[in-house]
C-alpha atoms as a PDB file:
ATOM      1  CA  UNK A   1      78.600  71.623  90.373  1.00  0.00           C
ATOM      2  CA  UNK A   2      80.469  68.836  91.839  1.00  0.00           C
ATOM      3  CA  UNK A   3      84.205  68.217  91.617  1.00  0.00           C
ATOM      4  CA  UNK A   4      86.863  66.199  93.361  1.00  0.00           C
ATOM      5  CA  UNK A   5      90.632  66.284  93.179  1.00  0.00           C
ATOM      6  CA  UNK A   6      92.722  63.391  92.965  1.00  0.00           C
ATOM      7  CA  UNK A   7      93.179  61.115  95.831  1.00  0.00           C
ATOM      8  CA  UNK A   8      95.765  58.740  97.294  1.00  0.00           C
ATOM      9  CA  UNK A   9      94.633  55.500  99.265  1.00  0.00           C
ATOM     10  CA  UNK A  10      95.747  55.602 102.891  1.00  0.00           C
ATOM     11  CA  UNK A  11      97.925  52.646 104.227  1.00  0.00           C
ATOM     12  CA  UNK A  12      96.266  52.393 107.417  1.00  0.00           C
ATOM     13  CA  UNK A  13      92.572  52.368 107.008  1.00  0.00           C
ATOM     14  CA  UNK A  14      92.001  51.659 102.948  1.00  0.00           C
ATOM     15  CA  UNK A  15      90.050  55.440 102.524  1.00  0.00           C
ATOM     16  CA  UNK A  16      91.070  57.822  99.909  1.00  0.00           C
ATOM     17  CA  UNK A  17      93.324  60.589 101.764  1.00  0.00           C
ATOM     18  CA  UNK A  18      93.238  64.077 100.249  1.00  0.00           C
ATOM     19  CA  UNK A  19      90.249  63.618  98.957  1.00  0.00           C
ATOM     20  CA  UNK A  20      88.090  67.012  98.708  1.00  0.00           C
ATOM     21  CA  UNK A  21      84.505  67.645  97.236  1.00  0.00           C
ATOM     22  CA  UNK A  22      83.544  70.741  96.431  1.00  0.00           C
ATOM     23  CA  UNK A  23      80.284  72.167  95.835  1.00  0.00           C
ATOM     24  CA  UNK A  24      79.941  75.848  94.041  1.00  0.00           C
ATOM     25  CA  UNK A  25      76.739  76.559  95.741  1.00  0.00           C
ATOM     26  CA  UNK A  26      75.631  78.012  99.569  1.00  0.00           C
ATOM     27  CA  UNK A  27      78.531  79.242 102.086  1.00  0.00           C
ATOM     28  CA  UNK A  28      81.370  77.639 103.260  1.00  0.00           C
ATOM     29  CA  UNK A  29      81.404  75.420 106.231  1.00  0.00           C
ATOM     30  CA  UNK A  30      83.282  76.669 108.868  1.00  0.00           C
ATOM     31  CA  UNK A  31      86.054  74.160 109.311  1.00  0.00           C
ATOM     32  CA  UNK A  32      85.326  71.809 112.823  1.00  0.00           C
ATOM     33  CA  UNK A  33      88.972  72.022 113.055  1.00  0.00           C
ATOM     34  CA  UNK A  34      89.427  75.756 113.624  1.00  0.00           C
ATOM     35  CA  UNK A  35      87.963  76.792 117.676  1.00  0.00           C
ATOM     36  CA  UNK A  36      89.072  80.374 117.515  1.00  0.00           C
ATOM     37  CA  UNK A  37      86.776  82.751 119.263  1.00  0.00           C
ATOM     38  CA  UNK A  38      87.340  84.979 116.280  1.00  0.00           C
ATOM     39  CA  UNK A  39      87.167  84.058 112.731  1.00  0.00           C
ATOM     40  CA  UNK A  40      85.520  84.605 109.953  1.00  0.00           C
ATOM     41  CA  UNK A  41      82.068  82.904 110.436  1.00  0.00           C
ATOM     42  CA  UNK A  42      81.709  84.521 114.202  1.00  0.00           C
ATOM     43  CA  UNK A  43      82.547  87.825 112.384  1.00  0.00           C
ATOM     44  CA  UNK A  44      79.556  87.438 109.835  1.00  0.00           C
ATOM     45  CA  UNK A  45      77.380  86.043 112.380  1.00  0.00           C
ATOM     46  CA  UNK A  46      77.758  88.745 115.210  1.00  0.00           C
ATOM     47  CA  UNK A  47      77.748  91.545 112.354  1.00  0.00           C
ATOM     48  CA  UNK A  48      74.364  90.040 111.306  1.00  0.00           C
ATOM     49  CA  UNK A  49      72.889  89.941 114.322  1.00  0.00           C
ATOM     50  CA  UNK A  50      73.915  93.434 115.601  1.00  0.00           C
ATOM     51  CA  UNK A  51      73.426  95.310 112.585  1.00  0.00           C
ATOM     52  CA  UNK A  52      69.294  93.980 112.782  1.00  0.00           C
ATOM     53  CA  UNK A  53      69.071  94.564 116.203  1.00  0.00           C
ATOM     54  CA  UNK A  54      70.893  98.177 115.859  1.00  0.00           C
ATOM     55  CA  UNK A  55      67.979  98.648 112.626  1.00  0.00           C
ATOM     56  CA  UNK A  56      64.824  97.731 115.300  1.00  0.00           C
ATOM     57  CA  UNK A  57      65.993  99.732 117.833  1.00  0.00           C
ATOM     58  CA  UNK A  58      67.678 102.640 115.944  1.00  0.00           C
ATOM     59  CA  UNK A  59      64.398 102.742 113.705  1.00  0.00           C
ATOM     60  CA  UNK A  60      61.728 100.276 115.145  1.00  0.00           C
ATOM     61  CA  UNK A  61      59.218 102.012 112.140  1.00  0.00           C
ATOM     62  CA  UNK A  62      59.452 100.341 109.862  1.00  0.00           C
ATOM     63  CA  UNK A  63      62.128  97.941 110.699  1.00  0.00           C
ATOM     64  CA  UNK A  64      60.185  96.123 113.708  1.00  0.00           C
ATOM     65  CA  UNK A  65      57.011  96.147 111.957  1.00  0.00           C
ATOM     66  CA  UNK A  66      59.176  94.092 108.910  1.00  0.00           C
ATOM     67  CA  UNK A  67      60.518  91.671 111.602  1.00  0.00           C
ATOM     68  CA  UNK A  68      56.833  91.484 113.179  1.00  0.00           C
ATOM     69  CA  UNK A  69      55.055  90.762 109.591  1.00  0.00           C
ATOM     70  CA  UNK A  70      57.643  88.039 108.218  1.00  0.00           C
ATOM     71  CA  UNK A  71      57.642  85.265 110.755  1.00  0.00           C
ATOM     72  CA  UNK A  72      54.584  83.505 108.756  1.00  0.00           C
ATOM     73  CA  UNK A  73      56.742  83.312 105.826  1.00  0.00           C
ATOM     74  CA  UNK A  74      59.803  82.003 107.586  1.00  0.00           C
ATOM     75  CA  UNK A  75      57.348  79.074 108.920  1.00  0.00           C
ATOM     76  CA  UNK A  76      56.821  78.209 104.983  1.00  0.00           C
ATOM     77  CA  UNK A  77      60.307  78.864 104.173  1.00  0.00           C
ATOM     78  CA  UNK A  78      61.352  75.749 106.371  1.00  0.00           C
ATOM     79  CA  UNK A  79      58.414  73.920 106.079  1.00  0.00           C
ATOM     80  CA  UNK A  80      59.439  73.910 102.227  1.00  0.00           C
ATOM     81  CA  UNK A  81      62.854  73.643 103.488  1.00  0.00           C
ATOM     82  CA  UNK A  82      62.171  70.114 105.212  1.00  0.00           C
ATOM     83  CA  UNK A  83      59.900  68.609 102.822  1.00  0.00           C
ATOM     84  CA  UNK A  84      62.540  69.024 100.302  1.00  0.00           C
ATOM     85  CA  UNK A  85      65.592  67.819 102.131  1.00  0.00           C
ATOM     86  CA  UNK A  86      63.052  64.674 103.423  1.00  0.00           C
ATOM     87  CA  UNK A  87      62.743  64.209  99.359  1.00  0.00           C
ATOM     88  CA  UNK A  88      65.783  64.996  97.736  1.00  0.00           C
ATOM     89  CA  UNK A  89      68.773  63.225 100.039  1.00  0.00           C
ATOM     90  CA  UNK A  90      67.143  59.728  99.468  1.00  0.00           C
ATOM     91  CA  UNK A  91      66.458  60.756  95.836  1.00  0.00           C
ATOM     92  CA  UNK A  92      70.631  61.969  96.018  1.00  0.00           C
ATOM     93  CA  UNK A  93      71.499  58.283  97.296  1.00  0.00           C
ATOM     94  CA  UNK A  94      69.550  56.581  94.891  1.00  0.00           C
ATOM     95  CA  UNK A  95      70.765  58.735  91.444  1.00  0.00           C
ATOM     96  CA  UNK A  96      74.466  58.572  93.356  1.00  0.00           C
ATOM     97  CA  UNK A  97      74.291  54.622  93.118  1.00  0.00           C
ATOM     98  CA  UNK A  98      72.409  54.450  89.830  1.00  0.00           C
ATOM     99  CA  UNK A  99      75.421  56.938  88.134  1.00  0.00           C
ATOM    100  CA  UNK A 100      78.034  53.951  89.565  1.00  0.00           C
ATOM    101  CA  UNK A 101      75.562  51.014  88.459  1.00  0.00           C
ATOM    102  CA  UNK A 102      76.826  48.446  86.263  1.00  0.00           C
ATOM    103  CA  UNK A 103      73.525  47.814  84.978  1.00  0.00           C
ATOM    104  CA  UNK A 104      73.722  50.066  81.612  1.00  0.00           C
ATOM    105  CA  UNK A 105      69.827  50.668  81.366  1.00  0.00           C
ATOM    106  CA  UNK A 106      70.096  52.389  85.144  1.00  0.00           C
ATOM    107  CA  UNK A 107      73.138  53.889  84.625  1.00  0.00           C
ATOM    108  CA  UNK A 108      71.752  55.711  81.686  1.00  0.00           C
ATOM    109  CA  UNK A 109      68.775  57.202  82.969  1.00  0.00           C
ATOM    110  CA  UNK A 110      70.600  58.105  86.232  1.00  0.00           C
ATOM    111  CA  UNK A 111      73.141  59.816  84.112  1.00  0.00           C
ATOM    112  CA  UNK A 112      70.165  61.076  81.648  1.00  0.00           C
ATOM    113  CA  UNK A 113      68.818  62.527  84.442  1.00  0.00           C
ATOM    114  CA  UNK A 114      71.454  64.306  86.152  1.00  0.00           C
ATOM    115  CA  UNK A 115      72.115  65.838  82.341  1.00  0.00           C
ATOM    116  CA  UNK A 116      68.720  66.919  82.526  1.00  0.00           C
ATOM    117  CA  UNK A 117      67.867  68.494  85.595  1.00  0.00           C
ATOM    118  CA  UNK A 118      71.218  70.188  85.496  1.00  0.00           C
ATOM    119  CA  UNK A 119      70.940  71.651  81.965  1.00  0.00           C
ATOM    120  CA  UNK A 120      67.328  73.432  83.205  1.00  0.00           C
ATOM    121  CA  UNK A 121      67.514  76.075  85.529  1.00  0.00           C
ATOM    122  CA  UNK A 122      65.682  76.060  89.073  1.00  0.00           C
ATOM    123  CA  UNK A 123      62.859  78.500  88.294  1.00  0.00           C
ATOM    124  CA  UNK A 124      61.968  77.142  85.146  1.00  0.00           C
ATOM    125  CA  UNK A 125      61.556  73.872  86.807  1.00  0.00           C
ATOM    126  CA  UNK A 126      59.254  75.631  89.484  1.00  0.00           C
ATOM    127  CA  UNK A 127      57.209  77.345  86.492  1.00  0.00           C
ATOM    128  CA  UNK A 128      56.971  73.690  84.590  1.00  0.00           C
ATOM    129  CA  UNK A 129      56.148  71.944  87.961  1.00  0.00           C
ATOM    130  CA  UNK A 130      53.824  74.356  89.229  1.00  0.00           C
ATOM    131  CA  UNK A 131      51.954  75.742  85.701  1.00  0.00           C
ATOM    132  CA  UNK A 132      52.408  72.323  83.341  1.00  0.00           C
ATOM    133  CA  UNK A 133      52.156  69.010  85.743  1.00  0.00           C
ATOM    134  CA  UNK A 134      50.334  70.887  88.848  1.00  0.00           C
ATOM    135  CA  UNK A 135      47.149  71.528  86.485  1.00  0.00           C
ATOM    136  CA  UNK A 136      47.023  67.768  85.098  1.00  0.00           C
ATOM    137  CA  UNK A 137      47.841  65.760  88.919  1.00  0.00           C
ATOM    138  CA  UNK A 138      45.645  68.263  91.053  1.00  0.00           C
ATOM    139  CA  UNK A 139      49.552  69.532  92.978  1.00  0.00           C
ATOM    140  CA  UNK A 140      49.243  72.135  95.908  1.00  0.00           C
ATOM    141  CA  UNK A 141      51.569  74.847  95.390  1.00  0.00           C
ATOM    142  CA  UNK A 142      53.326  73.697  98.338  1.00  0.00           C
ATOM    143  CA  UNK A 143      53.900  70.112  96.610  1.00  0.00           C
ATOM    144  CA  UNK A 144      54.217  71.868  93.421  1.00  0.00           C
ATOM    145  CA  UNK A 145      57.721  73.772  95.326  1.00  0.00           C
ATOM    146  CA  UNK A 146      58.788  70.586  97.144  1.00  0.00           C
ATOM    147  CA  UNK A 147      58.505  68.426  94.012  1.00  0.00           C
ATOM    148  CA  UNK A 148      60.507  71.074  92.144  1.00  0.00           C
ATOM    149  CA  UNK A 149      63.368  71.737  94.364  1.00  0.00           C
ATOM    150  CA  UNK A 150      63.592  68.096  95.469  1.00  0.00           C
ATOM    151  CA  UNK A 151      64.295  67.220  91.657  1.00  0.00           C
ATOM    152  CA  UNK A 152      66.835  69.618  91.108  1.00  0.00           C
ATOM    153  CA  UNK A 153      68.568  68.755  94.559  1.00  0.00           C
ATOM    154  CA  UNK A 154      68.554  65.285  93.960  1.00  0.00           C
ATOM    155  CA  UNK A 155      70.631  65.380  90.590  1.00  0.00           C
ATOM    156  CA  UNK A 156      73.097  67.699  92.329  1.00  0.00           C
ATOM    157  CA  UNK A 157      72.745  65.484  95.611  1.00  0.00           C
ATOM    158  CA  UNK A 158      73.741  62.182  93.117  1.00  0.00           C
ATOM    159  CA  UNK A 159      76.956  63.783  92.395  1.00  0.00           C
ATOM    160  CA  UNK A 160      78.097  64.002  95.676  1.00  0.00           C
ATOM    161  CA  UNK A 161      77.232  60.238  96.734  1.00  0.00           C
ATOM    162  CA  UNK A 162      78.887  59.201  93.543  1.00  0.00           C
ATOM    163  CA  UNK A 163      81.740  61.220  94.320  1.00  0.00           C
ATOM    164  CA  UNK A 164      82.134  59.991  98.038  1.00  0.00           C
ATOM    165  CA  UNK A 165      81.619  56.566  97.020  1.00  0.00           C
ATOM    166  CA  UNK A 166      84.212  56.177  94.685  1.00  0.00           C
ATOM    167  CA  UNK A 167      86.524  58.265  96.822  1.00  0.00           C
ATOM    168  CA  UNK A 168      86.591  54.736  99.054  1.00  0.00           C
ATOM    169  CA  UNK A 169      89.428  52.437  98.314  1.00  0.00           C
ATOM    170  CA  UNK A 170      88.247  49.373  96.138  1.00  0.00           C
ATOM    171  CA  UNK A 171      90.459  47.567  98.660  1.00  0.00           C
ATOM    172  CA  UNK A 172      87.587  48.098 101.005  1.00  0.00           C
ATOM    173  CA  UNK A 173      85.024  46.279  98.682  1.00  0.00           C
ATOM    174  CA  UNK A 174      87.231  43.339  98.213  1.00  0.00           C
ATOM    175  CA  UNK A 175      87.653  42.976 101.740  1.00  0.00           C
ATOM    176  CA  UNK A 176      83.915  42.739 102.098  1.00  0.00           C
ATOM    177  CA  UNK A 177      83.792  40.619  99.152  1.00  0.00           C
ATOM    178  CA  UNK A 178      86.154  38.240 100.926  1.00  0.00           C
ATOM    179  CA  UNK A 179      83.981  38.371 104.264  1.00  0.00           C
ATOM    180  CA  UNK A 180      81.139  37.337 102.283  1.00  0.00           C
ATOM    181  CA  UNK A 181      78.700  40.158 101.876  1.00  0.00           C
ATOM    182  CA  UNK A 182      76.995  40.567  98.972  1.00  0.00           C
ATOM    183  CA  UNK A 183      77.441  43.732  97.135  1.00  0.00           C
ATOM    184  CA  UNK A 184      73.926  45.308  98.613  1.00  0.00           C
ATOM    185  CA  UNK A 185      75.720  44.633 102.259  1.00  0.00           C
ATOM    186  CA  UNK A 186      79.086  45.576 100.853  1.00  0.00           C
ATOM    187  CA  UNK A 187      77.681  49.185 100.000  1.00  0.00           C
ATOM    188  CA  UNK A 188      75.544  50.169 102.869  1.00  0.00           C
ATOM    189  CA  UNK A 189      77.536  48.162 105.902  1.00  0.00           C
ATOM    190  CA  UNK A 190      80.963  48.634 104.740  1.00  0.00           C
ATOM    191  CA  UNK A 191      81.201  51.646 101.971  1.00  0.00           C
ATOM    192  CA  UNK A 192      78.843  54.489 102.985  1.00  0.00           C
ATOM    193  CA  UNK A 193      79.536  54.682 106.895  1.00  0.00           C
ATOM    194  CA  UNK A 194      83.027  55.422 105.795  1.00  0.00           C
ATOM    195  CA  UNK A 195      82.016  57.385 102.375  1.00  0.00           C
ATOM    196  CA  UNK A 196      79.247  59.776 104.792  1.00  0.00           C
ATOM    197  CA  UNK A 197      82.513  61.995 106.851  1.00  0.00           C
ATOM    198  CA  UNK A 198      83.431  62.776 103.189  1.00  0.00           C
ATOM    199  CA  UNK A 199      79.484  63.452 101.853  1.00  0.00           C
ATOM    200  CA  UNK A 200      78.178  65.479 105.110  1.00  0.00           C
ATOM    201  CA  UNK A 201      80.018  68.310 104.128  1.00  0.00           C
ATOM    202  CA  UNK A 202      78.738  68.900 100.969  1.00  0.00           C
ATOM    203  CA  UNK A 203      75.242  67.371 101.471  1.00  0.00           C
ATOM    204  CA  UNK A 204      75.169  70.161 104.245  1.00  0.00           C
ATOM    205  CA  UNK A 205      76.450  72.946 101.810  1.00  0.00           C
ATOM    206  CA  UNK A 206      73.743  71.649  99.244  1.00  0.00           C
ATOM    207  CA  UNK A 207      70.956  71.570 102.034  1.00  0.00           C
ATOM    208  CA  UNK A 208      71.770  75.053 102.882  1.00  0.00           C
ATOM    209  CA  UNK A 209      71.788  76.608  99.611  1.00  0.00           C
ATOM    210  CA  UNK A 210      68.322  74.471  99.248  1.00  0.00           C
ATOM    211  CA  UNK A 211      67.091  76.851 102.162  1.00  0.00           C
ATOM    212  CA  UNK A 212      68.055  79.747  99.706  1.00  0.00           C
ATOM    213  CA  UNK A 213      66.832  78.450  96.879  1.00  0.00           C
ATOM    214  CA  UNK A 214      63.343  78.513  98.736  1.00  0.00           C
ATOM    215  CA  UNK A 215      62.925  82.112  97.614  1.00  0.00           C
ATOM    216  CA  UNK A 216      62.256  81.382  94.365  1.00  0.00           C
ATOM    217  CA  UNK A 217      58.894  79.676  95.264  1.00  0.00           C
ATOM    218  CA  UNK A 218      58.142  83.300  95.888  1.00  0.00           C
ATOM    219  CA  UNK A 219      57.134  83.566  92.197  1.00  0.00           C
ATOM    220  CA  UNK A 220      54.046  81.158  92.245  1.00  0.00           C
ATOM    221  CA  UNK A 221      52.531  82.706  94.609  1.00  0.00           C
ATOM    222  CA  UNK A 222      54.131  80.923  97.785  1.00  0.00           C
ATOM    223  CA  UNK A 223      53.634  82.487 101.037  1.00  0.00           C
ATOM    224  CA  UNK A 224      57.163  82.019 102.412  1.00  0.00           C
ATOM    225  CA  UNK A 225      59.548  84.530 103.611  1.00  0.00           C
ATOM    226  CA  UNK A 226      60.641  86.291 100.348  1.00  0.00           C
ATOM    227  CA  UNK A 227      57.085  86.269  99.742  1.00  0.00           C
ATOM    228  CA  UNK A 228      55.762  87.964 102.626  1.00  0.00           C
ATOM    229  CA  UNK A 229      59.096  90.795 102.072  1.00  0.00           C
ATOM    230  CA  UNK A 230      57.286  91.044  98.248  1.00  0.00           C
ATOM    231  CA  UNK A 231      54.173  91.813  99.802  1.00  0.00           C
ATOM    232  CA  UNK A 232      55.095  94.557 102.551  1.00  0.00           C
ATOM    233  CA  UNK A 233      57.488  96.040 100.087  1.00  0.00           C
ATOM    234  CA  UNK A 234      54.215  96.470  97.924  1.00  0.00           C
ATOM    235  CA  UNK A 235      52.425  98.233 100.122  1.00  0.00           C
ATOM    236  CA  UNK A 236      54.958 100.520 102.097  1.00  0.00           C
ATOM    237  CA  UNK A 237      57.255 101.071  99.136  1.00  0.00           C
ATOM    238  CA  UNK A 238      60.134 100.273 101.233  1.00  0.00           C
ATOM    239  CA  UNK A 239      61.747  97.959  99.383  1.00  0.00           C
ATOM    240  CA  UNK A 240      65.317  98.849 100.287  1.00  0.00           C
ATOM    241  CA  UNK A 241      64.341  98.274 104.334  1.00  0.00           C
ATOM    242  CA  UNK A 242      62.658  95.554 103.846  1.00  0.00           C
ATOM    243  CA  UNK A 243      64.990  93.217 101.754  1.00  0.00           C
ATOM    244  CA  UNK A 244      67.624  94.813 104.107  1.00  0.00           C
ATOM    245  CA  UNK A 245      66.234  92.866 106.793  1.00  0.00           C
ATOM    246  CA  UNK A 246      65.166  90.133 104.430  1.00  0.00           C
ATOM    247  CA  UNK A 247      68.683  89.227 103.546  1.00  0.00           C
ATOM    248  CA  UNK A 248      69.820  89.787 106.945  1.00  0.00           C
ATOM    249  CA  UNK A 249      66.940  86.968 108.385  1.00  0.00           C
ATOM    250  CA  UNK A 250      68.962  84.253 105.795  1.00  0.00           C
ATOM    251  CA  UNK A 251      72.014  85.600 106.418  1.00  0.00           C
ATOM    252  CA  UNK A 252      71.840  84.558 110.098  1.00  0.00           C
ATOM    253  CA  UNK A 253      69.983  81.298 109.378  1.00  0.00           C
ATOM    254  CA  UNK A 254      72.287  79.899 107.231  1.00  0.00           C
ATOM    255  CA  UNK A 255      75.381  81.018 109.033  1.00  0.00           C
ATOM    256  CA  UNK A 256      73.628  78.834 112.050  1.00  0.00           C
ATOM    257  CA  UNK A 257      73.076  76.024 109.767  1.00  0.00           C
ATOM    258  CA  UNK A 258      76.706  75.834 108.353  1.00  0.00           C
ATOM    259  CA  UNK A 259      77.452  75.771 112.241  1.00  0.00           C
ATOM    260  CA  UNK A 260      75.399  72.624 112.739  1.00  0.00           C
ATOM    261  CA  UNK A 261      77.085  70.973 109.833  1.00  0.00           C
ATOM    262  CA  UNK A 262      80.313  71.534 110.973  1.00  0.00           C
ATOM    263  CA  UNK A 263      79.559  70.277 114.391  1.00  0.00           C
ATOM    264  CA  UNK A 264      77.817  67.088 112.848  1.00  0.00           C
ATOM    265  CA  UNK A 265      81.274  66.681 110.933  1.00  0.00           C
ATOM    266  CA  UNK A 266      83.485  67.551 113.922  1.00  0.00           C
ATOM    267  CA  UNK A 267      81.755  64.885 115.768  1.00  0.00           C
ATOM    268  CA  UNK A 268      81.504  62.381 113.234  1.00  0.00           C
ATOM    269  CA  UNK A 269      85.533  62.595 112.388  1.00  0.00           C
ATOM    270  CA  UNK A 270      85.440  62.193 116.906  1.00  0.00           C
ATOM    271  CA  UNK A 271      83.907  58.899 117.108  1.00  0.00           C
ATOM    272  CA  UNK A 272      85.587  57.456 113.658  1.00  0.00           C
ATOM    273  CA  UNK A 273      89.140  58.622 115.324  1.00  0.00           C
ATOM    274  CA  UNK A 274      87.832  56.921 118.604  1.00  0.00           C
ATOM    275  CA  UNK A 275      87.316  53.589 116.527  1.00  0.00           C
END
């Protein structure tokens, strides 16, 4: 879920000031603003790290064998990962533009489908994808996933572009207006390089919790990383070992992730201060 608080324009450049969106899903990006050496993201990260390498060497049977059998699935798991994102940001931009349309037929089925995809949970939509529309195109289970996850993304992914877009001053479309651009020009030259230090945030948080999400391909018979956990867990019965190290593998990964994010924001807020 999406939400924004109320904003005030700023004097100086037209944006919106104060203006935060939030997204209830995947961590927390650290903020690009904060350089401690100790905080709470290094503390989660370092704790990750050392408790799995304290399991492998503490124990190497059966934790090392765990960490030796699940790279193959991690391989899938961002494979997946990719596809998706490659899929559902574009999809994001589209439904994000189509929700502030004032066309009323694309409107409504942007907003028809947001309402949709929202209301109907990700696994069911991997079930329907993979069991329902797989059988009658011919789908992969691999396209199957990506189709599946890129849907659901890309409704939650509309949100945020049609909250960052309207978090820009309408001062800053008139302007354009008044320059002569067209409204096509007005939106991609002059509204989203300002709206995108507002969206990356979010669109990171929503790409991460995509990676997550991943798992749930698991159930169709998916070879990825929660997969792979499912199938040692089957045959050693150690199921409390191996989604130990299983949740300490995405634990790391998407710590690292929110990391990138936050540096793509610190240095995108660098070179718009520089301006």
């Amino acid at each position: 879920m999406v939400t924004e608080d109320e904003a005030t324009p700023d004097s100086r450049d037209g944006q919106s000031k104060n203006t935060i969106i939030m997204v209830t899903e995947g961590p927390s990006i650290p903020d690009p603003r904060e350089w401690r050496v100790i905080n709470a993201w290094s503390i989660a990260l370092a704790g990750a790290i050392l408790t799995l390498c304290w399991l492998v060497w503490y124990k190497p049977d059966p934790y090392r064998d765990i960490l030796l059998f699940v790279p193959d699935g991690l391989i899938v798991t961002f494979k997946v990962t990719v596809l998706s994102i490659c899929c559902a940001v574009p999809l994001g931009l589209i439904t994000g533009l189509g929700r502030i349309s004032r066309n009323r037929v694309i409107n409504l089925v942007a907003s028809t489908y947001v309402e949709v995809i929202r209301g109907i949970p990700l696994l069911v939509q991997i079930f329907y994808f993979y069991y329902a529309v797989a059988s009658l195109l011919q789908l992969s289970p691999t396209q199957a996933a990506v189709i599946s996850i890129s849907f659901c993304y890309g409704a939650y992914m509309g949100e945020v572009f049609r909250a960052g877009i309207l978090a820009i001053s309408k001062g800053q479309t008139e302007a354009a207006r008044s320059l002569g651009f067209n409204r096509f020009q007005t939106m991609f030259y002059v509204i989203l390089p300002q709206a995108w230090r507002t969206i990356l945030p979010p669109i990171g948080n929503e790409c991460i919790a995509m990676l997550k999400d991943t798992a749930l391909v698991s159930v169709v018979a998916m070879p990825d990383l929660m997969q792979r956990a499912r199938s040692y867990a089957n045959k050693s019965y150690l199921y409390f070992e191996t989604y130990t190290v299983i949740a300490l593998i995405y634990l790391i990964i998407t710590l690292l992730l929110s990391k990138v994010v936050s540096i793509m924001e610190s240095r995108l807020n660098y070179y718009d201060g520089k301006k």
